[in-house]
Protein backbone atom coordinates (compact mmCIF):
# COMPACT_ATOMS: atom_id res chain seq x y z
CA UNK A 1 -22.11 -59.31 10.61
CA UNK A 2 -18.75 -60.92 9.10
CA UNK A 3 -20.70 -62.85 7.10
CA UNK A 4 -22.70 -59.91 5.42
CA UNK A 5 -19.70 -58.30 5.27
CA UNK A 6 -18.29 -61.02 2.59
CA UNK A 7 -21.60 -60.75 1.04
CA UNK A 8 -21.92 -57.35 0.82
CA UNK A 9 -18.47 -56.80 -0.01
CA UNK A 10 -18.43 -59.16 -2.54
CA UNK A 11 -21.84 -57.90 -4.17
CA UNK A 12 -20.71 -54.59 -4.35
CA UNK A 13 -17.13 -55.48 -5.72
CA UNK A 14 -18.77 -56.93 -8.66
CA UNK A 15 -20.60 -54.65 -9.30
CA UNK A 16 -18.24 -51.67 -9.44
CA UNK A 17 -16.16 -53.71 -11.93
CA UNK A 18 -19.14 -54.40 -13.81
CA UNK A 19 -20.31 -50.84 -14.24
CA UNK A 20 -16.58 -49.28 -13.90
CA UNK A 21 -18.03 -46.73 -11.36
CA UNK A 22 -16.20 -47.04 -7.94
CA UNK A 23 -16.91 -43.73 -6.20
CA UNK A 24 -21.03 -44.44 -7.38
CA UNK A 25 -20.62 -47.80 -4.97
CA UNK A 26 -18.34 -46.60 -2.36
CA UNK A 27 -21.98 -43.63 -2.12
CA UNK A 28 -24.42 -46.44 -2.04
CA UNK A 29 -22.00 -47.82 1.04
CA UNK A 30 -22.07 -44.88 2.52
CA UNK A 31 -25.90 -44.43 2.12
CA UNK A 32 -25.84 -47.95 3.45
CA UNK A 33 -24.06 -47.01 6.68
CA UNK A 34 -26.23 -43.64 6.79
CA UNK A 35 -29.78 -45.82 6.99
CA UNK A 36 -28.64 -48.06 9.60
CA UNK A 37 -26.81 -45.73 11.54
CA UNK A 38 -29.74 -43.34 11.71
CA UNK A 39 -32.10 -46.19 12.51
CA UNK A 40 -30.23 -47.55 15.56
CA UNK A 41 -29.70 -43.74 16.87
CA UNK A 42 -33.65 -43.70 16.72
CA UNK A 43 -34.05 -47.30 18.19
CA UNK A 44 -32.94 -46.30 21.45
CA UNK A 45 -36.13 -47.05 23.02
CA UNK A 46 -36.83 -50.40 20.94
CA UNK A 47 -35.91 -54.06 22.20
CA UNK A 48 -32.57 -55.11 22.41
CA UNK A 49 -33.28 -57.40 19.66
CA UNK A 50 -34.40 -54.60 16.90
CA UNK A 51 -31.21 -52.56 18.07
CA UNK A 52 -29.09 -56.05 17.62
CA UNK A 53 -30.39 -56.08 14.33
CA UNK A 54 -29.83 -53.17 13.00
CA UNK A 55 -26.31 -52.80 14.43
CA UNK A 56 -25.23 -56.41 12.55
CA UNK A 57 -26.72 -54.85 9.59
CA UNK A 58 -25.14 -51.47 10.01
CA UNK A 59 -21.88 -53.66 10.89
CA UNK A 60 -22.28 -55.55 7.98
CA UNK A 61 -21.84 -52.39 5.58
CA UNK A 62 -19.69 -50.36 7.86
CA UNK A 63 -16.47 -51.04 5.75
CA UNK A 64 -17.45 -51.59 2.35
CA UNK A 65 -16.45 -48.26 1.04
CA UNK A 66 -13.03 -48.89 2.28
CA UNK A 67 -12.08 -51.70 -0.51
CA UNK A 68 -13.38 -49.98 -3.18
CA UNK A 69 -11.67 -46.87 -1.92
CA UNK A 70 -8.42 -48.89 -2.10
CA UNK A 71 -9.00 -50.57 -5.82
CA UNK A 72 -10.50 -47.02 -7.01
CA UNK A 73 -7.29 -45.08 -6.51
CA UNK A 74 -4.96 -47.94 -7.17
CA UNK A 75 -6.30 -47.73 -10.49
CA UNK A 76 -6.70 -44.19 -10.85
CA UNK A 77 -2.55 -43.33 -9.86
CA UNK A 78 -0.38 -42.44 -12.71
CA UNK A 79 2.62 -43.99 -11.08
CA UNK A 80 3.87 -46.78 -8.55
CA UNK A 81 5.24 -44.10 -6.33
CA UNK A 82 1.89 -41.91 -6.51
CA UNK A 83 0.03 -45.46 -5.86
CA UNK A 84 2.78 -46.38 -2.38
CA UNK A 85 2.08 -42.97 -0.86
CA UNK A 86 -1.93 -42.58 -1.76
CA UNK A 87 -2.60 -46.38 -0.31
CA UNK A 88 0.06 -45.52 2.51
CA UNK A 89 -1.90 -42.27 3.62
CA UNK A 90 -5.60 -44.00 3.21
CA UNK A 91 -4.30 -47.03 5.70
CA UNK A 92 -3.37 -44.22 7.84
CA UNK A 93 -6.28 -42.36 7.99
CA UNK A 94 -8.29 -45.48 8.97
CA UNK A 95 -5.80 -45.76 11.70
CA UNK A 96 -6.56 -42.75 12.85
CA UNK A 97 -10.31 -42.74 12.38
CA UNK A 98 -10.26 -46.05 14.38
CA UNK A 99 -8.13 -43.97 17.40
CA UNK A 100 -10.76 -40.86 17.37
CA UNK A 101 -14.06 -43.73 17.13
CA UNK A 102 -13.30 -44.70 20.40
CA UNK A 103 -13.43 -41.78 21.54
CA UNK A 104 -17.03 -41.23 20.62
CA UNK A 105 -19.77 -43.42 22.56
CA UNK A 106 -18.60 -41.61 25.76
CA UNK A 107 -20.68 -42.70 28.63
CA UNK A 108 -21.83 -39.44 29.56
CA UNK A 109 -23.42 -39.30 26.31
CA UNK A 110 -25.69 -42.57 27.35
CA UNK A 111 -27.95 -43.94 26.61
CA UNK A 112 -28.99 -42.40 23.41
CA UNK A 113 -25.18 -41.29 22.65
CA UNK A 114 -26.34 -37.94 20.72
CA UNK A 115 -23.30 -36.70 20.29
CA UNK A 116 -21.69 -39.91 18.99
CA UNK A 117 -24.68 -40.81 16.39
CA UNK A 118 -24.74 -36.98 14.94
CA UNK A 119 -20.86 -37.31 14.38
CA UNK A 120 -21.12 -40.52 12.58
CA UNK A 121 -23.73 -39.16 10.52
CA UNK A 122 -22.24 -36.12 10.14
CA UNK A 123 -18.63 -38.32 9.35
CA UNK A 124 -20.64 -40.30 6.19
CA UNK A 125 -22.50 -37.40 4.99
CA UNK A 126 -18.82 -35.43 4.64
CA UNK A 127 -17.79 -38.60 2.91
CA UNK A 128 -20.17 -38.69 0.16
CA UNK A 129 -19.33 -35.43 -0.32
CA UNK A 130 -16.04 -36.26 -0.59
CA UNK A 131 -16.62 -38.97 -2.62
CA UNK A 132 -18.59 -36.42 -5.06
CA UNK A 133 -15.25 -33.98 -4.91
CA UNK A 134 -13.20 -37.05 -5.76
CA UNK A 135 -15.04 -38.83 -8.55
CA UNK A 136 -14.61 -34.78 -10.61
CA UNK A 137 -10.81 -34.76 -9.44
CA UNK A 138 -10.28 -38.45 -11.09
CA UNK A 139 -12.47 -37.75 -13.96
CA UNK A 140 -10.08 -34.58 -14.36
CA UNK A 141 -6.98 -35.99 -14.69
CA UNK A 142 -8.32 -39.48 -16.41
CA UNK A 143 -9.56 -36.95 -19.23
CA UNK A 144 -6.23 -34.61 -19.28
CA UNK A 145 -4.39 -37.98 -20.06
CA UNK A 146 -5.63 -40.04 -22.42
CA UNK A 147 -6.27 -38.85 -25.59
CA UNK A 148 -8.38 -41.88 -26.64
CA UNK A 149 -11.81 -42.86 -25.67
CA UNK A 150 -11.16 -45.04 -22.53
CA UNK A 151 -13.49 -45.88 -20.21
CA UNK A 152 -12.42 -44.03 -16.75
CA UNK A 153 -12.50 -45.91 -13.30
CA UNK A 154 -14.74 -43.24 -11.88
C-alpha cells in the first residue's frame, strides 16, 4: 500500500496543479476511500485474500486528501500568520482523528465491525461535504480580493 500511496499521491498531485482544483481531488480521494471502505465492510464473508486486497487498495488512498488539504489552504491564506495557525490546527486534527480511530474496530463489534465501517463512512461522507462547504468559503474570499481575473486555487 506505500507504494500506491506514492502513486496515487503523486497522480493526484499533478493533477490538482494541472486543473487548479484542489477541493475537486481531495472529493475524488474521498470517493476513493468511500468505494473501498464500503467494499471491505461487505467482504466480510470473502477470502482473506479479496479482503487483503481491498484493504491495500483502500490503504493506498486513505491519505491522499490530506496533502492536497495542506497545499489547498497554504495557498488559499491571506497571510503567514493565517497560514501557521490553519496548517497548525489541520496537523492537529489528524492527531486527534488518529487518537479516536483506534478507538473504533472494538472487538465487540467483530467480526463485521458495524459500528466501525458506518462511522468511517459516515466520517468521509461528512468530509465531502465539508469539502463542498469549503471550496464556496475559498471561492468567497478569493473573489472579495482580487479585483483581476485570477485563476482561484479552488
Amino acid at each position: 500500500s506505500s507504494f500506491l500511496v506514492i502513486i496515487l499521491s503523486f497522480s493526484i498531485s499533478l493533477a490538482s496543479d494541472k486543473t487548479g482544483w484542489r477541493g475537486l481531488w481531495c472529493i475524488v480521494a474521498f470517493g476513493w476511500s468511500i468505494i473501498f471502505a464500503g467494499s471491505l465492510w461487505g467482504s466480510v464473508e470473502s477470502s482473506q485474500w479479496v479482503r487483503y486486497a481491498l484493504f491495500t487498495l483502500l490503504s493506498g488512498g486513505n491519505a491522499l486528501a490530506q496533502g492536497l488539504n495542506d497545499s489547498w489552504l497554504s495557498i488559499n491564506a491571506q497571510s503567514k500568520s493565517n497560514r501557521s495557525i490553519g496548517l497548525a490546527l489541520v496537523v492537529m486534527g489528524s492527531n486527534l482523528g488518529g487518537l479516536a480511530g483506534q478507538q473504533l474496530f472494538r472487538s465487540s463489534d467483530a467480526p463485521k465491525y458495524q459500528s466501525a465501517f458506518a462511522s468511517i463512512l459516515g466520517l468521509y461522507g461528512a468530509s465531502i461535504i465539508l469539502t463542498v462547504v469549503i471550496t464556496g468559503v475559498y471561492w468567497r474570499a478569493n473573489k472579495r480580493t482580487t479585483s483581476d481575473v485570477v485563476r482561484c486555487q479552488l
